[in-house]
PDB file of N, CA and C in Angstrom:
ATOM      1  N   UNK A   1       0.842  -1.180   0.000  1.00  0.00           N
ATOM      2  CA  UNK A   1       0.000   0.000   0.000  1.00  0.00           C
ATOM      3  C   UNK A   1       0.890   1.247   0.000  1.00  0.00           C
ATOM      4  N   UNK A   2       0.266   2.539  -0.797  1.00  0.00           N
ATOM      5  CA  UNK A   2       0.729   3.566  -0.896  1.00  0.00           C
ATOM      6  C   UNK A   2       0.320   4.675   0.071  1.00  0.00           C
ATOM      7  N   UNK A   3       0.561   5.476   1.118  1.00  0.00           N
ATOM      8  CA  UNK A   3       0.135   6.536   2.114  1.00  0.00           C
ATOM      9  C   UNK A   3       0.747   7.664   1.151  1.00  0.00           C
ATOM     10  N   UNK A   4      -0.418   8.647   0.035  1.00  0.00           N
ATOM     11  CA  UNK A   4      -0.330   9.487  -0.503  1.00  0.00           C
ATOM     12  C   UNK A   4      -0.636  10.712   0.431  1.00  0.00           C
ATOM     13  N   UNK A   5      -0.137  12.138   0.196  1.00  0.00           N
ATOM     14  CA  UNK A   5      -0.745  12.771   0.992  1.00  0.00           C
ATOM     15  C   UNK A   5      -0.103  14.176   0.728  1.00  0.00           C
ATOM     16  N   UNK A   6      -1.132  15.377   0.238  1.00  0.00           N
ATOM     17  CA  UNK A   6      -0.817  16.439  -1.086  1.00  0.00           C
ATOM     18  C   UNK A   6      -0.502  17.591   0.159  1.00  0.00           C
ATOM     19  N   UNK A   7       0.974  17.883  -0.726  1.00  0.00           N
ATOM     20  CA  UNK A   7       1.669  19.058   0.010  1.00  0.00           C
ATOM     21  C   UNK A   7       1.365  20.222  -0.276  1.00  0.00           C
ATOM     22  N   UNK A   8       0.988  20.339  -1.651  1.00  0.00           N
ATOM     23  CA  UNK A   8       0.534  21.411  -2.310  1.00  0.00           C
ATOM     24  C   UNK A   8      -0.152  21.861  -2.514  1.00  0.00           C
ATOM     25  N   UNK A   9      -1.118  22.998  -2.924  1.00  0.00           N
ATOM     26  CA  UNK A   9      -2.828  23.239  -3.526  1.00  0.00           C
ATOM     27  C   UNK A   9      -2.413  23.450  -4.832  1.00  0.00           C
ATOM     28  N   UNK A  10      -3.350  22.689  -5.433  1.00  0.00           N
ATOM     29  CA  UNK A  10      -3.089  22.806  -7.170  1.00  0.00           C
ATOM     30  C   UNK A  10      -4.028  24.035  -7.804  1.00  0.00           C
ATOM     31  N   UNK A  11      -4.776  24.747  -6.874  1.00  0.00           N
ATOM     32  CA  UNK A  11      -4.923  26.121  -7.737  1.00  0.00           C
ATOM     33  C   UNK A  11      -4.215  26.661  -8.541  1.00  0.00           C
ATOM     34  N   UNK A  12      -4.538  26.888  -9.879  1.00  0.00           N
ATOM     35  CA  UNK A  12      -3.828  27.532 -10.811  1.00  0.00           C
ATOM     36  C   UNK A  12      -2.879  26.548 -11.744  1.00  0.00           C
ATOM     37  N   UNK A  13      -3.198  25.528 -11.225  1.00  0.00           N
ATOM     38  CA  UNK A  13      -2.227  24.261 -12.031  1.00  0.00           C
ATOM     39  C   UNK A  13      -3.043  23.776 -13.083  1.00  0.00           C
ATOM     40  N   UNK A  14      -2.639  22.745 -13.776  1.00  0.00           N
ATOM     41  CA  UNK A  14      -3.470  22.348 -15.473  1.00  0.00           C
ATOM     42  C   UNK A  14      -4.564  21.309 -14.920  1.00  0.00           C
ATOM     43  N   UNK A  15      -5.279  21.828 -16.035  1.00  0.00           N
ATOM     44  CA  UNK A  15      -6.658  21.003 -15.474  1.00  0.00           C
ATOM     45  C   UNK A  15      -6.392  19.197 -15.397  1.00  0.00           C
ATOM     46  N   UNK A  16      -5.136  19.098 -16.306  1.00  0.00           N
ATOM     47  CA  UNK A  16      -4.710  17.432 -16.563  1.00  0.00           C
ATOM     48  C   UNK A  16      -4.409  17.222 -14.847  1.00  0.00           C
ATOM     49  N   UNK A  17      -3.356  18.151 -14.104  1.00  0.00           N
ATOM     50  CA  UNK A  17      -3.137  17.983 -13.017  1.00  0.00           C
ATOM     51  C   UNK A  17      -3.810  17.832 -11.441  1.00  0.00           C
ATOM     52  N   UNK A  18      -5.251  18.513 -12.144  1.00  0.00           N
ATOM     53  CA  UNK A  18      -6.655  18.352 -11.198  1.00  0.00           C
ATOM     54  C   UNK A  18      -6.940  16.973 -11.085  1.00  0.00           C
ATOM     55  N   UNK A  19      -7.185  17.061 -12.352  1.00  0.00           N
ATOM     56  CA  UNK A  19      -8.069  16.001 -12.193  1.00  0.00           C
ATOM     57  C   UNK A  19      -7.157  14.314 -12.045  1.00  0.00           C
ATOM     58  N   UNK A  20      -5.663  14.056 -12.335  1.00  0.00           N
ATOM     59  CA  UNK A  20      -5.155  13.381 -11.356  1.00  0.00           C
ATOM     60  C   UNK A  20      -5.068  13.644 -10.244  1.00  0.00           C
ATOM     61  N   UNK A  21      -5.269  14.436  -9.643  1.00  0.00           N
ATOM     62  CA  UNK A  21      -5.366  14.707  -8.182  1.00  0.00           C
ATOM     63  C   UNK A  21      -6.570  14.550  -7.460  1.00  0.00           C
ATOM     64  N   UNK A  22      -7.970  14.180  -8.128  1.00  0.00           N
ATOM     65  CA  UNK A  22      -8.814  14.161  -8.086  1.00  0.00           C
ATOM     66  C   UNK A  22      -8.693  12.538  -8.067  1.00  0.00           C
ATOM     67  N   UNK A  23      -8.522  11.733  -9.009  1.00  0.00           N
ATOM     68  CA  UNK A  23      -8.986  10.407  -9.213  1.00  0.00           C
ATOM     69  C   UNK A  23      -7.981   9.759  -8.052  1.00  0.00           C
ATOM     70  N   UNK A  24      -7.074  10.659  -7.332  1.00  0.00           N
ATOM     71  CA  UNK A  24      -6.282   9.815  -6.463  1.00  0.00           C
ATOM     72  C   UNK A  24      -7.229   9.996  -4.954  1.00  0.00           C
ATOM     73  N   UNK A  25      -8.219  10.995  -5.171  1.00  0.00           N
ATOM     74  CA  UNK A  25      -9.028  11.319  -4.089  1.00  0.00           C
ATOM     75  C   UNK A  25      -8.338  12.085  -2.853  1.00  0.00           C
ATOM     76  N   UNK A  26      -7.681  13.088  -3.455  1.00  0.00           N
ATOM     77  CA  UNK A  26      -6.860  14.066  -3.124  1.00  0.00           C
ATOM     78  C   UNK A  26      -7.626  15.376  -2.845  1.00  0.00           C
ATOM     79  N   UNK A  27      -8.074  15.690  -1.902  1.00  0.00           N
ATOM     80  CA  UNK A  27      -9.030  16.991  -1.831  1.00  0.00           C
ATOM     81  C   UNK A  27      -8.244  18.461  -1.553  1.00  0.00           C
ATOM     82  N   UNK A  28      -7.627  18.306  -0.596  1.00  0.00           N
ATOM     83  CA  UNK A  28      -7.227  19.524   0.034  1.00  0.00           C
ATOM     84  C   UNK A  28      -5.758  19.156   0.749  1.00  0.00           C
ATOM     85  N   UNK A  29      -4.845  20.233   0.989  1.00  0.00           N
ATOM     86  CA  UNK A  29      -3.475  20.384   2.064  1.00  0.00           C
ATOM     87  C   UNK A  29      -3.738  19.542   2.428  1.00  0.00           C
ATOM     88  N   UNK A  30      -2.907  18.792   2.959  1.00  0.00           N
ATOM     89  CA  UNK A  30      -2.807  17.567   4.384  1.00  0.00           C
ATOM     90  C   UNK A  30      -3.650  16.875   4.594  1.00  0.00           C
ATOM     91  N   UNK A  31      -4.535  16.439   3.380  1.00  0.00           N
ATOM     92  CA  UNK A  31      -5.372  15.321   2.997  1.00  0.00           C
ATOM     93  C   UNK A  31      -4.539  13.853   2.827  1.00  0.00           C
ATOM     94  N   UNK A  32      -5.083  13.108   3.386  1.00  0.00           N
ATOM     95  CA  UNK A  32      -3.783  11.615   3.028  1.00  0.00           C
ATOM     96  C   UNK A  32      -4.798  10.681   2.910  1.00  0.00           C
ATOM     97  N   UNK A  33      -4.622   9.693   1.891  1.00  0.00           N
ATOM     98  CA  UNK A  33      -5.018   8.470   1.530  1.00  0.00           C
ATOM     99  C   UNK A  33      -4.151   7.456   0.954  1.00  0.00           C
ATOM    100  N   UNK A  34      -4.970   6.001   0.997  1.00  0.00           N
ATOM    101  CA  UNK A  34      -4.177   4.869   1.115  1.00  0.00           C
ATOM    102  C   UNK A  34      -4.540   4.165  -0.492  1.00  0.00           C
ATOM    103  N   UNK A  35      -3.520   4.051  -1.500  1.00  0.00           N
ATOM    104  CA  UNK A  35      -3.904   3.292  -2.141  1.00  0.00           C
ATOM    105  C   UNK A  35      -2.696   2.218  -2.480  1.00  0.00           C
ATOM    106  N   UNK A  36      -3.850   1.056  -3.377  1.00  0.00           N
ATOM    107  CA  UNK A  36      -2.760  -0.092  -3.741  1.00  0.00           C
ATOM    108  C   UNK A  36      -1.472   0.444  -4.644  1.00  0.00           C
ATOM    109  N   UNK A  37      -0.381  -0.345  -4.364  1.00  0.00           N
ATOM    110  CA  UNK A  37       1.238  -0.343  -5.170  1.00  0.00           C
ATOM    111  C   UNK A  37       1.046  -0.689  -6.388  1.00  0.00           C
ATOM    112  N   UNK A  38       0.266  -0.020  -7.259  1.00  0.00           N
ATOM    113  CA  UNK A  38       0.202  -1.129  -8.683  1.00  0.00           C
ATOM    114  C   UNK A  38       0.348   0.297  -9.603  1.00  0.00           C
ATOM    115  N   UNK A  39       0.526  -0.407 -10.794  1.00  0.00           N
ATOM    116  CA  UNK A  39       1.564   0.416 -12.188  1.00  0.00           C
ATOM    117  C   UNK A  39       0.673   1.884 -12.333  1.00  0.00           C
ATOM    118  N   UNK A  40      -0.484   1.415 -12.177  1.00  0.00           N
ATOM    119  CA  UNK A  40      -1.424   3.049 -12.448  1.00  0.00           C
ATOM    120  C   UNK A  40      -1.503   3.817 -11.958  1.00  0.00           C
ATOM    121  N   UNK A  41      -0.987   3.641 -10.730  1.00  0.00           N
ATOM    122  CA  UNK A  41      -1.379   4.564  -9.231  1.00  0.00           C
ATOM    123  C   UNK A  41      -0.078   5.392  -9.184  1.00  0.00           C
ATOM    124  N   UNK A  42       1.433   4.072  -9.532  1.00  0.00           N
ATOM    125  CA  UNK A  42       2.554   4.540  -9.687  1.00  0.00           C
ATOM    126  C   UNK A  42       2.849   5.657 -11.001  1.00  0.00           C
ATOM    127  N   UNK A  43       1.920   5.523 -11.872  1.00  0.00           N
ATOM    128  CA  UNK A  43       1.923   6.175 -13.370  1.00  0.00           C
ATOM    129  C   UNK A  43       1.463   7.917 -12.763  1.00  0.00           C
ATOM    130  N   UNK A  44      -0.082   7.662 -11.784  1.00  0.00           N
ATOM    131  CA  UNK A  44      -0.618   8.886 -11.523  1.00  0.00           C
ATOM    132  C   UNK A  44       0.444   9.827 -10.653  1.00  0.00           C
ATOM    133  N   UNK A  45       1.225   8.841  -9.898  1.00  0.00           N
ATOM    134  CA  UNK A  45       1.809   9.528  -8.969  1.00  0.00           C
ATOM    135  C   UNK A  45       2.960  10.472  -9.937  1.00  0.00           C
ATOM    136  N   UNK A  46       3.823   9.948 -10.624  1.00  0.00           N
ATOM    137  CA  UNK A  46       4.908  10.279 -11.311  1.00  0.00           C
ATOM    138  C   UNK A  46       4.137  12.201 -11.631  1.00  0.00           C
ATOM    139  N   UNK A  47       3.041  12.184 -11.897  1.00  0.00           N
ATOM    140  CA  UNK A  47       2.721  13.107 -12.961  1.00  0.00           C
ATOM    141  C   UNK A  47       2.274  13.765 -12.152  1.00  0.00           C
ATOM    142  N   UNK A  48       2.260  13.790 -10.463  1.00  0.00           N
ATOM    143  CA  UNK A  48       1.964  15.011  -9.514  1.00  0.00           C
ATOM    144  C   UNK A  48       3.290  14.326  -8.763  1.00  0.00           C
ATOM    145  N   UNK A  49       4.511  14.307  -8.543  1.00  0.00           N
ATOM    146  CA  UNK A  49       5.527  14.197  -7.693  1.00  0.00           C
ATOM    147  C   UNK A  49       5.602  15.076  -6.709  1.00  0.00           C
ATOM    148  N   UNK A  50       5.787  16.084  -7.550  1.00  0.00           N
ATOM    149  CA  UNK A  50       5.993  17.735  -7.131  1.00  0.00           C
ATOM    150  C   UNK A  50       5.189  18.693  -6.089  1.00  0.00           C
ATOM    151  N   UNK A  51       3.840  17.521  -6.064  1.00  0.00           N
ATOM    152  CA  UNK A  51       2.680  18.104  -4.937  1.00  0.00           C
ATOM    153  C   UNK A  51       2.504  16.951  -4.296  1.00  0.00           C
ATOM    154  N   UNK A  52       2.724  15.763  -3.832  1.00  0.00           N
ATOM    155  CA  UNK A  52       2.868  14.756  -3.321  1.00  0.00           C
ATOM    156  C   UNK A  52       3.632  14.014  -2.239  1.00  0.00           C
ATOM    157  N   UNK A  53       3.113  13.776  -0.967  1.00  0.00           N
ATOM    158  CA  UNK A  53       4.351  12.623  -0.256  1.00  0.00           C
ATOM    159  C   UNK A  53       4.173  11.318  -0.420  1.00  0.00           C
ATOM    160  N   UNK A  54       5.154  10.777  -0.794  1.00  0.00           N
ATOM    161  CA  UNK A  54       4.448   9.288  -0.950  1.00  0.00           C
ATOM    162  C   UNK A  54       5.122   8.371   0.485  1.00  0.00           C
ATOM    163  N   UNK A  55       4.492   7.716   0.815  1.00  0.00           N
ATOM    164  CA  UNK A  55       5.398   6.573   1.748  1.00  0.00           C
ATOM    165  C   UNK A  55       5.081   5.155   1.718  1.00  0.00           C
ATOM    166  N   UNK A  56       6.252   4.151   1.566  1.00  0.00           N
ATOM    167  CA  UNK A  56       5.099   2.779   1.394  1.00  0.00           C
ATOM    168  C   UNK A  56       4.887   2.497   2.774  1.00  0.00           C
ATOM    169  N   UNK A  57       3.561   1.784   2.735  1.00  0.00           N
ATOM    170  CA  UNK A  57       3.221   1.243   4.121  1.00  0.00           C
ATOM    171  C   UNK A  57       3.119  -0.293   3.918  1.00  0.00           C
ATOM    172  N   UNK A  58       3.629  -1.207   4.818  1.00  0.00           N
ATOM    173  CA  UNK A  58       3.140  -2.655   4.765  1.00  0.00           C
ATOM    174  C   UNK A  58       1.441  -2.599   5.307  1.00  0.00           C
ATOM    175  N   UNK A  59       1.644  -3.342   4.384  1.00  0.00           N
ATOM    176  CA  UNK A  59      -0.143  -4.331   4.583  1.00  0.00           C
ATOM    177  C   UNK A  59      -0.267  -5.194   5.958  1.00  0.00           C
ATOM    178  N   UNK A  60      -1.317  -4.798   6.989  1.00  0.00           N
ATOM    179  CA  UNK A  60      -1.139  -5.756   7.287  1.00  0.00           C
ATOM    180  C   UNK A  60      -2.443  -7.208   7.608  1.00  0.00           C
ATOM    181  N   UNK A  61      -1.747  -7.589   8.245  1.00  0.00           N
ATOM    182  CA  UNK A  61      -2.448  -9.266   7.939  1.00  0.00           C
ATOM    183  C   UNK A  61      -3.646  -9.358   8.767  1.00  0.00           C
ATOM    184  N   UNK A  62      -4.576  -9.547   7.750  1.00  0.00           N
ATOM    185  CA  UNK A  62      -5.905 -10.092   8.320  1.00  0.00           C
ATOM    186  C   UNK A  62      -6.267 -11.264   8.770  1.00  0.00           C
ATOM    187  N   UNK A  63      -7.550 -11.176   9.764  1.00  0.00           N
ATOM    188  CA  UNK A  63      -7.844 -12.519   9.851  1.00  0.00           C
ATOM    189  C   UNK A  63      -6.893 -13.497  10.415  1.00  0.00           C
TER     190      UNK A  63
END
């Protein structure tokens, strides 16, 4: 799992850059969410680096 979590406000940034910031469910400053390690998420991230913390987190075990 990925602990995303936006450093930046994208006011005034390209609408391409919204709206990845949007599908990562990125709302506001010091908003953080958890998504899976997989190629798309890693693709979205690349293309907001610059407004982004990323950290990996282990999964852990259910059940």
């Amino acid at each position: 799992m990925l602990k995303i979590t936006l450093k930046r406000s994208y006011i005034g940034k390209p609408e391409k850059i919204k709206r990845v910031l949007r599908a990562l469910g990125l709302r506001k400053i010091g908003h953080t969410v958890l998504k899976p390690d997989e190629p798309s998420v890693r693709g979205m991230l690349q293309k907001v680096s610059h407004m982004v913390e990323v950290q990996k987190v282990e999964e852990q075990g259910g059940g």
